[in-house]
PDB file of N, CA and C in Angstrom:
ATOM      1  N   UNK A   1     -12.322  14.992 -16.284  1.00  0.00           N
ATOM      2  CA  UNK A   1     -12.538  13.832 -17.109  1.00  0.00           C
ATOM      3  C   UNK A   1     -12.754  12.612 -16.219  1.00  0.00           C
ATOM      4  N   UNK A   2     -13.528  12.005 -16.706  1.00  0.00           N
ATOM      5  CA  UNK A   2     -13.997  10.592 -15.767  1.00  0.00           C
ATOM      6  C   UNK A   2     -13.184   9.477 -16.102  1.00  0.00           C
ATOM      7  N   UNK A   3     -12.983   8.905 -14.714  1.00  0.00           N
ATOM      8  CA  UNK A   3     -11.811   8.107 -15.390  1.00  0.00           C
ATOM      9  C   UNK A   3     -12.367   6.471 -16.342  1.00  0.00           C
ATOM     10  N   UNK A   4     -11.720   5.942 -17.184  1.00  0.00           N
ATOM     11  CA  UNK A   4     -12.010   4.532 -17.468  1.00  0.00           C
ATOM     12  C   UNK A   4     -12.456   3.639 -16.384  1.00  0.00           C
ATOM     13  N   UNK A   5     -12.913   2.521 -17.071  1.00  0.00           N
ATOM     14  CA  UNK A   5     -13.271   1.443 -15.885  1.00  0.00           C
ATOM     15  C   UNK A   5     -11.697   0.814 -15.785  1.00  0.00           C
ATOM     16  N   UNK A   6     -10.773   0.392 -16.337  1.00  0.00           N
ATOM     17  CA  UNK A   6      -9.439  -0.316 -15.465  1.00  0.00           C
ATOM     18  C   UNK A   6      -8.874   0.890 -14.900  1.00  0.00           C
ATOM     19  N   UNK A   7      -8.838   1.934 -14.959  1.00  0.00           N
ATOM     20  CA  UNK A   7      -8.452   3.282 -14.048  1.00  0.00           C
ATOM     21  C   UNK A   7      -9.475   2.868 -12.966  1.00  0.00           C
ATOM     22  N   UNK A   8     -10.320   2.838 -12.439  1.00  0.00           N
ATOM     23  CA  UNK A   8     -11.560   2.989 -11.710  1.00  0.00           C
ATOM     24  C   UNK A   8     -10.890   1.583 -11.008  1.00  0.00           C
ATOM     25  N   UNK A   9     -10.748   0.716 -11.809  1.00  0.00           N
ATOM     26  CA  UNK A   9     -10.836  -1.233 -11.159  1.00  0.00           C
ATOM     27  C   UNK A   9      -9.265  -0.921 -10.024  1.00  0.00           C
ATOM     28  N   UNK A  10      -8.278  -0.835 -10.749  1.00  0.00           N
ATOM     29  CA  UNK A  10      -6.654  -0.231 -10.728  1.00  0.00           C
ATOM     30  C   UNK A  10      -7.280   0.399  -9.378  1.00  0.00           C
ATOM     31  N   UNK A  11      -7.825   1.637  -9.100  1.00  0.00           N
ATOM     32  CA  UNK A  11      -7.293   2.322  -7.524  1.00  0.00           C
ATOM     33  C   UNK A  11      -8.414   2.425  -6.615  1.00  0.00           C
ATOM     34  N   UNK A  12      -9.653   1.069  -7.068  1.00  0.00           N
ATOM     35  CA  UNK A  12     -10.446   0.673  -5.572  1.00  0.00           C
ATOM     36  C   UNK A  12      -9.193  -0.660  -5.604  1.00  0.00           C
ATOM     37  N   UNK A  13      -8.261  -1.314  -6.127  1.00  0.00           N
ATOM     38  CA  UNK A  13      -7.624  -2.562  -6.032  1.00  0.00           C
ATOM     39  C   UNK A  13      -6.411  -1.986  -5.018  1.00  0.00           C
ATOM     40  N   UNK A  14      -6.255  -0.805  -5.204  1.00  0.00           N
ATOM     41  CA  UNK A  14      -5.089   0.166  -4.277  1.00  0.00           C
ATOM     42  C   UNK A  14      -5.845   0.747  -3.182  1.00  0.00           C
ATOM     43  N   UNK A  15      -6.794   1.232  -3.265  1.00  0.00           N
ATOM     44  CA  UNK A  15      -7.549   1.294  -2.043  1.00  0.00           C
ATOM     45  C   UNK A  15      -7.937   0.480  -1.106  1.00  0.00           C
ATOM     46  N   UNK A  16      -7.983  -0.902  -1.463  1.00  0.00           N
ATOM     47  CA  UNK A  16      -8.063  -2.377  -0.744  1.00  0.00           C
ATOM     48  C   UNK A  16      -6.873  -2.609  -0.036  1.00  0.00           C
ATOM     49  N   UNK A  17      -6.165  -2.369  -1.085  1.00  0.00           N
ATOM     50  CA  UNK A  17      -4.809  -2.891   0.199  1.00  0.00           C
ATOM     51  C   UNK A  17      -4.420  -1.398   1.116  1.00  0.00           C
ATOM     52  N   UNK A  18      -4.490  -0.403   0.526  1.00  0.00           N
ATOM     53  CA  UNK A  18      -4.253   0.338   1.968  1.00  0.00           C
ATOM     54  C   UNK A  18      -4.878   0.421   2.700  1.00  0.00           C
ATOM     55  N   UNK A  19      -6.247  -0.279   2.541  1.00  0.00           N
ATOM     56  CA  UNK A  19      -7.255  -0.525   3.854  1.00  0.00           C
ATOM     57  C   UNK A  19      -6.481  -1.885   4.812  1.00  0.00           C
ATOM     58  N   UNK A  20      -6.220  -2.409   3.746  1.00  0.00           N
ATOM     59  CA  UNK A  20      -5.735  -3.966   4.590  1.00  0.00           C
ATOM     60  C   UNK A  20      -4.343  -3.567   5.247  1.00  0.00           C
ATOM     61  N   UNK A  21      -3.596  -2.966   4.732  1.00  0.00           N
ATOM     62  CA  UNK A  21      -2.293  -2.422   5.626  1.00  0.00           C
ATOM     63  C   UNK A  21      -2.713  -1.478   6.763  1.00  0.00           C
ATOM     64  N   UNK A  22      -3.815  -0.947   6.526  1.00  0.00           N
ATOM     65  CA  UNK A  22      -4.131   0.080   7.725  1.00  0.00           C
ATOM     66  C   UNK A  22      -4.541  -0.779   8.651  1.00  0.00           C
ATOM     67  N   UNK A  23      -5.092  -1.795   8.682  1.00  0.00           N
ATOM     68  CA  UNK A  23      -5.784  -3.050   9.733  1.00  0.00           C
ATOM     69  C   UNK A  23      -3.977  -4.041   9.663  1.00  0.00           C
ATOM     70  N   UNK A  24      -3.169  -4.140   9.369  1.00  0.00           N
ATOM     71  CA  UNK A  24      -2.588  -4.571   9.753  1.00  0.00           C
ATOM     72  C   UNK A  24      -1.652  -3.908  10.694  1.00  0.00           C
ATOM     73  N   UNK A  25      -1.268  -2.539  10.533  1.00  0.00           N
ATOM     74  CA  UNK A  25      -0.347  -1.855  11.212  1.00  0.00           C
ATOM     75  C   UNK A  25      -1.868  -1.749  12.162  1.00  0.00           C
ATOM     76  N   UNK A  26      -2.878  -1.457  12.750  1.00  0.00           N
ATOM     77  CA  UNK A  26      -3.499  -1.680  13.880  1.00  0.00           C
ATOM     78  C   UNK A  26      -3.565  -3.063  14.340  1.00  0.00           C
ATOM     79  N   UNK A  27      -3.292  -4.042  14.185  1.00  0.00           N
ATOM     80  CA  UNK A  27      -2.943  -5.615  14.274  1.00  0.00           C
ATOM     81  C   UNK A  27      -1.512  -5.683  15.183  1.00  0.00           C
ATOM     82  N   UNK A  28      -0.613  -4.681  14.752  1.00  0.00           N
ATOM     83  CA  UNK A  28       0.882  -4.554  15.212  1.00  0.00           C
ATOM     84  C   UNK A  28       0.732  -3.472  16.266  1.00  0.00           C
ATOM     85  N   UNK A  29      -0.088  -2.821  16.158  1.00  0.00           N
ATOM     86  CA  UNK A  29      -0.185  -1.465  17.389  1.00  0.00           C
ATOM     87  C   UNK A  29      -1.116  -2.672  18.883  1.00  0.00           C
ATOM     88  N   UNK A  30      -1.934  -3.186  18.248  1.00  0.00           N
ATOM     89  CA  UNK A  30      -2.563  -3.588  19.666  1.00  0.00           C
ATOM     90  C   UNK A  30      -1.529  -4.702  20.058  1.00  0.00           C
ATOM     91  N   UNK A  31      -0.468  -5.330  19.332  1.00  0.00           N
ATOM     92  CA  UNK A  31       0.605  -6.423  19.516  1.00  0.00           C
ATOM     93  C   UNK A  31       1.827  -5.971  20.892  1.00  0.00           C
ATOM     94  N   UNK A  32       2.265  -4.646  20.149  1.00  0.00           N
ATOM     95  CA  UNK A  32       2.935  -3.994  20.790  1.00  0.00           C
ATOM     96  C   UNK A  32       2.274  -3.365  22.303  1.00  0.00           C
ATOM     97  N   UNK A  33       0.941  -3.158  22.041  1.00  0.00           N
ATOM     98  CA  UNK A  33       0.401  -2.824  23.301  1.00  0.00           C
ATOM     99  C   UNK A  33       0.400  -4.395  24.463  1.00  0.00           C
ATOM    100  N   UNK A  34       0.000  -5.133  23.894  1.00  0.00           N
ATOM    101  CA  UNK A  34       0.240  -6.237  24.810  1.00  0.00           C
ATOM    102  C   UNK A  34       1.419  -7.117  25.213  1.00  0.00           C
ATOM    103  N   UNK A  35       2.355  -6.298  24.429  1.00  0.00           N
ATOM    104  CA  UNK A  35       3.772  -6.828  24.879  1.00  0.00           C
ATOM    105  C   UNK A  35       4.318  -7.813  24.253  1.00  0.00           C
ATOM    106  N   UNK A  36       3.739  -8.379  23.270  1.00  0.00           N
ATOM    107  CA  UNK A  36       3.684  -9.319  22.347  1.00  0.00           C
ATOM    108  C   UNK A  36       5.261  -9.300  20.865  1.00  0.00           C
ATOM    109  N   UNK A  37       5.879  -8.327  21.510  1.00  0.00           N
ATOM    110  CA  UNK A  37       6.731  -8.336  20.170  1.00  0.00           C
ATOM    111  C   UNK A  37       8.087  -8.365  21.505  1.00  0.00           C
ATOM    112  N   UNK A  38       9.415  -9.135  20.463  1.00  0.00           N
ATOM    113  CA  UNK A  38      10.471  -9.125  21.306  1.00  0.00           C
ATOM    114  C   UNK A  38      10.746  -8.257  21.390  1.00  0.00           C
ATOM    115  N   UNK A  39      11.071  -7.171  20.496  1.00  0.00           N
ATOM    116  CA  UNK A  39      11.555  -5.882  20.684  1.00  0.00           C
ATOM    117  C   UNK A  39      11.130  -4.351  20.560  1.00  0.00           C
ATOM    118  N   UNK A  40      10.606  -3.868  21.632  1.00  0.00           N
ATOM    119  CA  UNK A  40       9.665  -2.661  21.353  1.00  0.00           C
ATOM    120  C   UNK A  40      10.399  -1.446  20.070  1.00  0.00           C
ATOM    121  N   UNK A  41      11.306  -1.106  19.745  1.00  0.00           N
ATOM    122  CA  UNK A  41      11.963  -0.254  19.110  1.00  0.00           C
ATOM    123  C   UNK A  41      11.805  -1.045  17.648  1.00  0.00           C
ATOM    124  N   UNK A  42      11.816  -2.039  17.549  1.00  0.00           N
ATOM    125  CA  UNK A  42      11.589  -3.031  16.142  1.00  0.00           C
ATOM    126  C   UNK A  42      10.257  -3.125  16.144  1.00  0.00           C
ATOM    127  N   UNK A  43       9.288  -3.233  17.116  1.00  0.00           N
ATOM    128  CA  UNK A  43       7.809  -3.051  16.553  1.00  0.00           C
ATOM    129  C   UNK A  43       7.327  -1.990  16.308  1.00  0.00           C
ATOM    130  N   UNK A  44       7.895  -0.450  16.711  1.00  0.00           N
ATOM    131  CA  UNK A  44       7.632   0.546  16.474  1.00  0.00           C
ATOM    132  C   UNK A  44       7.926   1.067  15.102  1.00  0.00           C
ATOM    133  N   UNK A  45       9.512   0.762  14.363  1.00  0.00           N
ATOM    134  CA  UNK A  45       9.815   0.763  13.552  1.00  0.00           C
ATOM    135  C   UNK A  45       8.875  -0.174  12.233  1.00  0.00           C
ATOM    136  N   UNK A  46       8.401  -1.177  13.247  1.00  0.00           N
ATOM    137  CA  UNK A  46       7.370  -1.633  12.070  1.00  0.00           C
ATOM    138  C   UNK A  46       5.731  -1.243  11.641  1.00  0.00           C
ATOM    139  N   UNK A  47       5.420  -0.772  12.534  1.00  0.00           N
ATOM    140  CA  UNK A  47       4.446  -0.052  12.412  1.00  0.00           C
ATOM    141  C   UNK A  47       4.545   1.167  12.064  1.00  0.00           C
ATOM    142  N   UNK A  48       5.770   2.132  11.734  1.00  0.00           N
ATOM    143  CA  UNK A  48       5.831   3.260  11.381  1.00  0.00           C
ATOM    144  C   UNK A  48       5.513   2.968  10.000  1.00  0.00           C
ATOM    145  N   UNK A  49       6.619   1.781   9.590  1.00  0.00           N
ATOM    146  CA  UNK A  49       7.036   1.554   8.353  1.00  0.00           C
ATOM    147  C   UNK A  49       5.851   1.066   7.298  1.00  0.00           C
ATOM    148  N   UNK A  50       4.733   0.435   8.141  1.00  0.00           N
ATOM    149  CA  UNK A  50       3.398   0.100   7.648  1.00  0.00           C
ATOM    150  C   UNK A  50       2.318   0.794   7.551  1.00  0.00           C
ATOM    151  N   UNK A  51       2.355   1.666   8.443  1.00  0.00           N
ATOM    152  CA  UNK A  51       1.282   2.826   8.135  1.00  0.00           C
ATOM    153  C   UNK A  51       1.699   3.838   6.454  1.00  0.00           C
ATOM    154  N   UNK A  52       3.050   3.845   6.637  1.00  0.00           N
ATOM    155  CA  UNK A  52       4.095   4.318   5.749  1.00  0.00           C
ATOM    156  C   UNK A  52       3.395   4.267   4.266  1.00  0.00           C
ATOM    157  N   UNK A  53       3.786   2.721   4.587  1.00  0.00           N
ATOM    158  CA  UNK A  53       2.900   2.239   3.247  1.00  0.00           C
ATOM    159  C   UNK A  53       1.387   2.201   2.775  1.00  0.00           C
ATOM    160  N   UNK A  54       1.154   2.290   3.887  1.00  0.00           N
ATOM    161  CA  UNK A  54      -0.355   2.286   3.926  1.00  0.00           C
ATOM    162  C   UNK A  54      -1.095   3.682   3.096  1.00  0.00           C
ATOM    163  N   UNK A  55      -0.157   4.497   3.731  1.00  0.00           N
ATOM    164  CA  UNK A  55      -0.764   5.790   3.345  1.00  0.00           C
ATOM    165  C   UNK A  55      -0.136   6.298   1.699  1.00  0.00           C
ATOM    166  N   UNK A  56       0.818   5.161   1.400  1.00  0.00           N
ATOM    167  CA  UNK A  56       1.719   5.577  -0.200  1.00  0.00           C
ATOM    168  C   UNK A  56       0.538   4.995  -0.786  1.00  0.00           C
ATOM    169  N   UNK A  57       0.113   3.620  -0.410  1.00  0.00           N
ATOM    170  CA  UNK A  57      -1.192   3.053  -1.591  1.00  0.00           C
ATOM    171  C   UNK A  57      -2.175   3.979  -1.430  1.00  0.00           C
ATOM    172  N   UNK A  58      -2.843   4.443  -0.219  1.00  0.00           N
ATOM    173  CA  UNK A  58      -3.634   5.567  -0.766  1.00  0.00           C
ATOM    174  C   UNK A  58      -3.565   6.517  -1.387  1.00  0.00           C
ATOM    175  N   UNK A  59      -2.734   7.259  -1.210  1.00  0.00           N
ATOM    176  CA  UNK A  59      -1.747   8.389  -1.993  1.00  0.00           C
ATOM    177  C   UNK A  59      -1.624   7.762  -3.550  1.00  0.00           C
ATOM    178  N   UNK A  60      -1.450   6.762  -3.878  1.00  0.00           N
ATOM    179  CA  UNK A  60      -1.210   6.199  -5.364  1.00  0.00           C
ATOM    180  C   UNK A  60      -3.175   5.871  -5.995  1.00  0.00           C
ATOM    181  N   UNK A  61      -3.503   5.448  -4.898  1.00  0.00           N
ATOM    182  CA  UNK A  61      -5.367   4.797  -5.286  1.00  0.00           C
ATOM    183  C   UNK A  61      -5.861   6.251  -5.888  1.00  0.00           C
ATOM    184  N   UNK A  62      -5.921   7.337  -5.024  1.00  0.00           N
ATOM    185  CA  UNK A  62      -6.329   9.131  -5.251  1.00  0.00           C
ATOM    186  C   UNK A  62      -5.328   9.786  -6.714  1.00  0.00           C
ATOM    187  N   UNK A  63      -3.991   9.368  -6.876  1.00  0.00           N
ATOM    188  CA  UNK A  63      -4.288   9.927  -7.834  1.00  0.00           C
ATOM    189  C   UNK A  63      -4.031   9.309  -9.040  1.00  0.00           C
ATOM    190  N   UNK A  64      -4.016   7.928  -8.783  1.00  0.00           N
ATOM    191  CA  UNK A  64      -4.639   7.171 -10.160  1.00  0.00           C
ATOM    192  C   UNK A  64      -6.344   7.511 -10.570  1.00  0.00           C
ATOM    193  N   UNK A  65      -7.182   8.139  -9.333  1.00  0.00           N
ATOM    194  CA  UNK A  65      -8.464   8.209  -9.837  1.00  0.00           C
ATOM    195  C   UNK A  65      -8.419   9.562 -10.582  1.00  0.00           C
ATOM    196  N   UNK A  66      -6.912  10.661  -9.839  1.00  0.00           N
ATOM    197  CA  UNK A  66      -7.021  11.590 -10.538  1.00  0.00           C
ATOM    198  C   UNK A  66      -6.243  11.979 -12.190  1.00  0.00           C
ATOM    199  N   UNK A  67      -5.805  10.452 -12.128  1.00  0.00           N
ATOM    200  CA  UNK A  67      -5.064  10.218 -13.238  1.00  0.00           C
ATOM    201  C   UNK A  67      -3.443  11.397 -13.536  1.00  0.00           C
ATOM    202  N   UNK A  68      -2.950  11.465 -12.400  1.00  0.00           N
ATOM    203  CA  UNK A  68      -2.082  12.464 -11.570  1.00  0.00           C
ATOM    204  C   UNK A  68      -0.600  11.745 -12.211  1.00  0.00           C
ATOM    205  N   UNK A  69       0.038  12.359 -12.911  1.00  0.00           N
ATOM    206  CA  UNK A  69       0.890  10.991 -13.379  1.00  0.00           C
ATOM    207  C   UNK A  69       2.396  10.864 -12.735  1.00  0.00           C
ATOM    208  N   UNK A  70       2.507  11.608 -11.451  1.00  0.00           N
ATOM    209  CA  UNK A  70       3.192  10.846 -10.650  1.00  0.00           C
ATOM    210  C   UNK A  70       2.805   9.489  -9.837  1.00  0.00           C
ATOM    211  N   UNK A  71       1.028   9.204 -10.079  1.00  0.00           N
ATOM    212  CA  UNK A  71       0.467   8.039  -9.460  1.00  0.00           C
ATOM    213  C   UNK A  71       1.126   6.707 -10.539  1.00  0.00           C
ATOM    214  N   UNK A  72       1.668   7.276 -11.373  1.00  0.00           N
ATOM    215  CA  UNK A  72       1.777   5.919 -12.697  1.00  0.00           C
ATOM    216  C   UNK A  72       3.246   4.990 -11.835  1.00  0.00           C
ATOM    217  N   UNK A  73       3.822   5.969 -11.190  1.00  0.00           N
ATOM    218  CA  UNK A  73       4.973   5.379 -10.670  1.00  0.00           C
ATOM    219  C   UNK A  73       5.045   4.190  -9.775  1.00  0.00           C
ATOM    220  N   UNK A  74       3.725   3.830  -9.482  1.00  0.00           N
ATOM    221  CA  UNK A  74       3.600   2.393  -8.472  1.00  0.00           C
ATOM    222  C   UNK A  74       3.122   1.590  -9.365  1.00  0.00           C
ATOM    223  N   UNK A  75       2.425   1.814 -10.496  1.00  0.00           N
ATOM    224  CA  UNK A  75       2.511   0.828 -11.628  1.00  0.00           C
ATOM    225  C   UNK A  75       3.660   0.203 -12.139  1.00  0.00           C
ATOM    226  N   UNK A  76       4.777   1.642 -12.156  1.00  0.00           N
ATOM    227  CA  UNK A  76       5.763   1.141 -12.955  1.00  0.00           C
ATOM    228  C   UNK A  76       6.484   0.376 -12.013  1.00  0.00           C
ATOM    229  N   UNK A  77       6.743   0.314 -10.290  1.00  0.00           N
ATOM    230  CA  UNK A  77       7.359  -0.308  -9.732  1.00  0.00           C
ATOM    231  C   UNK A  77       7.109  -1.260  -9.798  1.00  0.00           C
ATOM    232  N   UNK A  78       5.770  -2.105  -9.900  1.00  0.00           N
ATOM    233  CA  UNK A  78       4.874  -3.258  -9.809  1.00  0.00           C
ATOM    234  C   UNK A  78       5.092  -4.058 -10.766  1.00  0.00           C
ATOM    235  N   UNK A  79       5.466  -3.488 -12.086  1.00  0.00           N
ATOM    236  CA  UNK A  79       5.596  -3.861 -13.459  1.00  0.00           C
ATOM    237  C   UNK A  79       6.866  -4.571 -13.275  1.00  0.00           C
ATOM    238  N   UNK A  80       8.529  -3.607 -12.452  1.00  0.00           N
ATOM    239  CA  UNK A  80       9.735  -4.143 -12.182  1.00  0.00           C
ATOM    240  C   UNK A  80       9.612  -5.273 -11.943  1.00  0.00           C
ATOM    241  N   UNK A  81       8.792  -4.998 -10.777  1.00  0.00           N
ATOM    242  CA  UNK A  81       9.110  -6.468  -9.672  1.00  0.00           C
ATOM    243  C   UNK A  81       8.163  -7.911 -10.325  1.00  0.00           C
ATOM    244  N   UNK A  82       7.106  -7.586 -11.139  1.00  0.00           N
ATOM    245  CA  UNK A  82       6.671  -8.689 -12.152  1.00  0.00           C
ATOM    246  C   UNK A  82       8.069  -9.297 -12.840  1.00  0.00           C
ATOM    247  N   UNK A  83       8.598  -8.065 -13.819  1.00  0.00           N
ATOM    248  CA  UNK A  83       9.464  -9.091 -14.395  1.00  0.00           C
ATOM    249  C   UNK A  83      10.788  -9.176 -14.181  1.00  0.00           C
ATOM    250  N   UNK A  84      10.899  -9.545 -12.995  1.00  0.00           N
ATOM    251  CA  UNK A  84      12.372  -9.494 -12.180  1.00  0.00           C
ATOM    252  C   UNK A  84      11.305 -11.257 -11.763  1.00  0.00           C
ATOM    253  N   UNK A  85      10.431 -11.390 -11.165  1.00  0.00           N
ATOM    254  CA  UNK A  85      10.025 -12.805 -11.027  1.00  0.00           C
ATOM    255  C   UNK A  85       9.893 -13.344 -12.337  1.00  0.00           C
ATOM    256  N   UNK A  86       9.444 -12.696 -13.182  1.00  0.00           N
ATOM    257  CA  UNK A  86       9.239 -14.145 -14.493  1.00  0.00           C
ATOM    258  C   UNK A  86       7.726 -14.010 -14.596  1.00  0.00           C
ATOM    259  N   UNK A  87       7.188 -13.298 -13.556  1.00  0.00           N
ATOM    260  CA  UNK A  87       5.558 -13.466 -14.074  1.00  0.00           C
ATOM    261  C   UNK A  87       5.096 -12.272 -15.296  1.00  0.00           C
ATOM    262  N   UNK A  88       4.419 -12.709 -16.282  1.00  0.00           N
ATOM    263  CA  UNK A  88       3.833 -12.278 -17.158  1.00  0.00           C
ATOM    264  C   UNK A  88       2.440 -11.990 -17.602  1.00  0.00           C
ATOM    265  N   UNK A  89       1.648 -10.487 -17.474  1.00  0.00           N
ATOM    266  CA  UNK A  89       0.333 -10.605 -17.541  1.00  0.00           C
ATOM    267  C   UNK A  89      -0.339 -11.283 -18.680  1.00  0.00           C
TER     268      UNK A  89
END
């Protein structure tokens, strides 16, 4: 089944940011290569922790396209943390 267009909009919008986390944890890898962080064991840990994520938004973008409904679960986290701030769609 083909998915809807806000299914479709929803996980190129998740595919964006795990592109942008993937360029950021390479942002922190060439950091760490130049010596640039105070603590090598804390920049490693942060770049583990960002690729981490990087690869959960893709993992969530694939199977929101596959409409996979363990992918619904980063919606629903997203939804928490909306209304734990007060923001309202």
């Amino acid at each position: 089944m083909r998915p809807s267009g806000p299914t479709f909009a929803a996980a190129i919008v998740l595919a964006l940011e795990a592109v942008a986390l993937g360029v950021v944890g390479l942002i922190e890898i060439s950091a760490l290569g130049a010596g640039q962080t105070s603590s090598d064991i804390g920049g490693i840990a942060l770049i583990v922790l960002t690729l981490l994520a990087a690869a959960a938004l893709g993992a969530f973008s694939w199977g929101t396209l596959r409409r996979a409904s363990w992918a619904r679960s980063g919606e629903w986290c997203s939804r928490c943390s909306a209304s734990r701030s007060g923001w309202r769609p």
